[in-house]
C-alpha atoms as a PDB file:
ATOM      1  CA  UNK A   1       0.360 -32.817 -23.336  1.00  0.00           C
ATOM      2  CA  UNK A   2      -2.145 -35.575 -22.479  1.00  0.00           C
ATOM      3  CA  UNK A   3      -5.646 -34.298 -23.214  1.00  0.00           C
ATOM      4  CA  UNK A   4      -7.930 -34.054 -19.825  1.00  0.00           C
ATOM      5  CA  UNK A   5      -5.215 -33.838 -16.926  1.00  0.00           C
ATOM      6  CA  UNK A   6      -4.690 -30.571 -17.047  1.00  0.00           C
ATOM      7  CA  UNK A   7      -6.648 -27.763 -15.694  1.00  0.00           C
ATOM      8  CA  UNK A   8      -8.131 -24.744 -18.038  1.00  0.00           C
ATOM      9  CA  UNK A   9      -5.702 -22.460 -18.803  1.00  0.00           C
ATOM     10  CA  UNK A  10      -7.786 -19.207 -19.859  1.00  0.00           C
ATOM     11  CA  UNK A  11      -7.674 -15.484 -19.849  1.00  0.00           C
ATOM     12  CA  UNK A  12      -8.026 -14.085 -15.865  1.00  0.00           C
ATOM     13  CA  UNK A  13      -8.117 -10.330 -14.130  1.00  0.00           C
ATOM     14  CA  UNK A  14      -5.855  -9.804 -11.526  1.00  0.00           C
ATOM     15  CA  UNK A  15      -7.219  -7.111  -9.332  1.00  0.00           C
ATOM     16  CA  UNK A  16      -5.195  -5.435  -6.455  1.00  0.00           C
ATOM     17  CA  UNK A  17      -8.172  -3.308  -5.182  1.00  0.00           C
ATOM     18  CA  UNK A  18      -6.139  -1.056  -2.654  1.00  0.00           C
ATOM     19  CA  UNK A  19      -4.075   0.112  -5.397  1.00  0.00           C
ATOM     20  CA  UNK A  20      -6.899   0.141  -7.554  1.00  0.00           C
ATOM     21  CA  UNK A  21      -4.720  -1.752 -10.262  1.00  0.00           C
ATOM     22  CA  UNK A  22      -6.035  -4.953 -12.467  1.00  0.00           C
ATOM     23  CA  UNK A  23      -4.174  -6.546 -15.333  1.00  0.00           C
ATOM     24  CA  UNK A  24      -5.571  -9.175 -17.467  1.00  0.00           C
ATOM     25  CA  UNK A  25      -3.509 -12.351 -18.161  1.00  0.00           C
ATOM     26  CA  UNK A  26      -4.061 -15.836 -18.744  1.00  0.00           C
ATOM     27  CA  UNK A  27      -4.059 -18.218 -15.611  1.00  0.00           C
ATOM     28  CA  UNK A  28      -5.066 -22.115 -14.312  1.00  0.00           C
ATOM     29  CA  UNK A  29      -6.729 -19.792 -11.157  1.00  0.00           C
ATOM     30  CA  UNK A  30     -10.411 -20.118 -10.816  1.00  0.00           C
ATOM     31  CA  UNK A  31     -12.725 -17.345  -9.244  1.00  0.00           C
ATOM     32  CA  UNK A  32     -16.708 -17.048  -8.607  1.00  0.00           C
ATOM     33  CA  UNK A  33     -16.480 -13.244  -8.806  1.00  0.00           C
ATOM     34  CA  UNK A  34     -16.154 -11.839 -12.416  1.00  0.00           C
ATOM     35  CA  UNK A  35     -15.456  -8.493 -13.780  1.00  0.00           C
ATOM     36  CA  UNK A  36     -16.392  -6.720 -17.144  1.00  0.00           C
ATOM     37  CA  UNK A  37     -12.902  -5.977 -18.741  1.00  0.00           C
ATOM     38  CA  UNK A  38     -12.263  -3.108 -21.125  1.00  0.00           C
ATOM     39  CA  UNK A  39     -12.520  -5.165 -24.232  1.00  0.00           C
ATOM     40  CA  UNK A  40     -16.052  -5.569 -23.082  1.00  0.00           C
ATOM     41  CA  UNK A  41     -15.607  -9.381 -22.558  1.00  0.00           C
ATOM     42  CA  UNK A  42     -16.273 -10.627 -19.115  1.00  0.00           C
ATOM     43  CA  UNK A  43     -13.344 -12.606 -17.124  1.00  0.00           C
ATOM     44  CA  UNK A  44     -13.270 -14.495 -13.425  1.00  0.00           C
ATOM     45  CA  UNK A  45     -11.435 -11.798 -11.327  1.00  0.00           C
ATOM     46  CA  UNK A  46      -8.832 -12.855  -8.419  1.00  0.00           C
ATOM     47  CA  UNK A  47      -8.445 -10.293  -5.769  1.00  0.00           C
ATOM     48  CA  UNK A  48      -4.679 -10.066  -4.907  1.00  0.00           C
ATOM     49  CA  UNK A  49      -3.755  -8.007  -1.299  1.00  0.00           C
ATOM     50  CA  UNK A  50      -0.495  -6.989  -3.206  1.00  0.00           C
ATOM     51  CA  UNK A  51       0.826  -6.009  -6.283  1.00  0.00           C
ATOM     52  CA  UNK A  52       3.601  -4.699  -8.612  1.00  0.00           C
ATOM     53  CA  UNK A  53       1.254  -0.896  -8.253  1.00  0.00           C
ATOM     54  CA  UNK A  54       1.840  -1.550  -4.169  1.00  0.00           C
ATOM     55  CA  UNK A  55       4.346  -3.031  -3.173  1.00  0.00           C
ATOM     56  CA  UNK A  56       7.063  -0.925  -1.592  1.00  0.00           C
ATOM     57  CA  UNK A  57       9.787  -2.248  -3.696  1.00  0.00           C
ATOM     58  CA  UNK A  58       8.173  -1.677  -7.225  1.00  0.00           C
ATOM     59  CA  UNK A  59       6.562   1.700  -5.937  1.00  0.00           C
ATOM     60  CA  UNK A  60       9.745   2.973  -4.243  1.00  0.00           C
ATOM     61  CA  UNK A  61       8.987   3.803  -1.352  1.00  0.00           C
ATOM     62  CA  UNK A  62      10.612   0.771   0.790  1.00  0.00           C
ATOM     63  CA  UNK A  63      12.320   1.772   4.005  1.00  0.00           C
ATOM     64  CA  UNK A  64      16.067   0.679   3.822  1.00  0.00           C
ATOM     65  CA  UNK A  65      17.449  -0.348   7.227  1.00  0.00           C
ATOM     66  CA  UNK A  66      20.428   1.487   8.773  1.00  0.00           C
ATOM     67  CA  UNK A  67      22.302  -2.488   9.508  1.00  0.00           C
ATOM     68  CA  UNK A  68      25.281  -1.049  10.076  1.00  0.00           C
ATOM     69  CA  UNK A  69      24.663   0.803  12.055  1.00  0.00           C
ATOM     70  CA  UNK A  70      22.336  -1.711  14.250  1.00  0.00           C
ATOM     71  CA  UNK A  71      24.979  -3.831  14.581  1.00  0.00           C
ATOM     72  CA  UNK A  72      27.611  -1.265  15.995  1.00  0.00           C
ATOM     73  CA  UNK A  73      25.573  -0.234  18.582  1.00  0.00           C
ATOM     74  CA  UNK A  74      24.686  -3.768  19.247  1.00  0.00           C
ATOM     75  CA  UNK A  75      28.523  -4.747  19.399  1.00  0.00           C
ATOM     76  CA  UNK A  76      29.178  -1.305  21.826  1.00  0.00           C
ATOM     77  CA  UNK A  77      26.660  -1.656  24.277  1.00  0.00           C
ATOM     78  CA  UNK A  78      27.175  -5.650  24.538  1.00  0.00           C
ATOM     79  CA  UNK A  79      31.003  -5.516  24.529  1.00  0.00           C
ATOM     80  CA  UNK A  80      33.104  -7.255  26.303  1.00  0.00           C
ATOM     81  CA  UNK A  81      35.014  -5.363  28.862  1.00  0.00           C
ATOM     82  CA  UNK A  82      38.103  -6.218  31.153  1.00  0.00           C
ATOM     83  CA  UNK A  83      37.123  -7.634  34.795  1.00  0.00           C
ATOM     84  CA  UNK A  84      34.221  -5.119  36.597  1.00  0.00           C
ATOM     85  CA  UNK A  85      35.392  -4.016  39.751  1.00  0.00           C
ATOM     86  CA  UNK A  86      33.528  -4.282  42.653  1.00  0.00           C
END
């Protein structure tokens, strides 16, 4: 790699505050805000609205859509039907 392009790649908390979740790993991300990690070292913390400890899919509780069954009573109430009579 060509020295001086690139930006600072350096250890960074994660921190998903509604799940009250953070995970330290190393990132080009900057933040003002920093946080005393467990290791007693102090990293620039990134405040993330979602994470693997809340999102539905990791946490399992995601809502699964009937789409079946949508689409069938889509395709009977919009069917097509022989001439109305008047």
């Amino acid at each position: 790699m060509k020295p001086g392009i690139h930006p600072e790649y350096r250890p960074v908390v994660y921190r998903d505050k509604g799940a009250d979740f953070a995970f330290l790993t190393r990132s080009t991300a900057t933040s003002d805000q920093t946080i005393e990690w467990t290791d007693g070292n102090t990293y620039p913390v990134i405040d993330v609205q979602i994470s693997s400890a809340s999102h539905p899919f990791w946490t399992g509780k995601q809502r699964l859509l009937d789409t079946a069954g949508r689409v069938e009573k889509f395709r009977q109430k919009y069917a097509r039907r022989g001439p109305q009579e008047r």
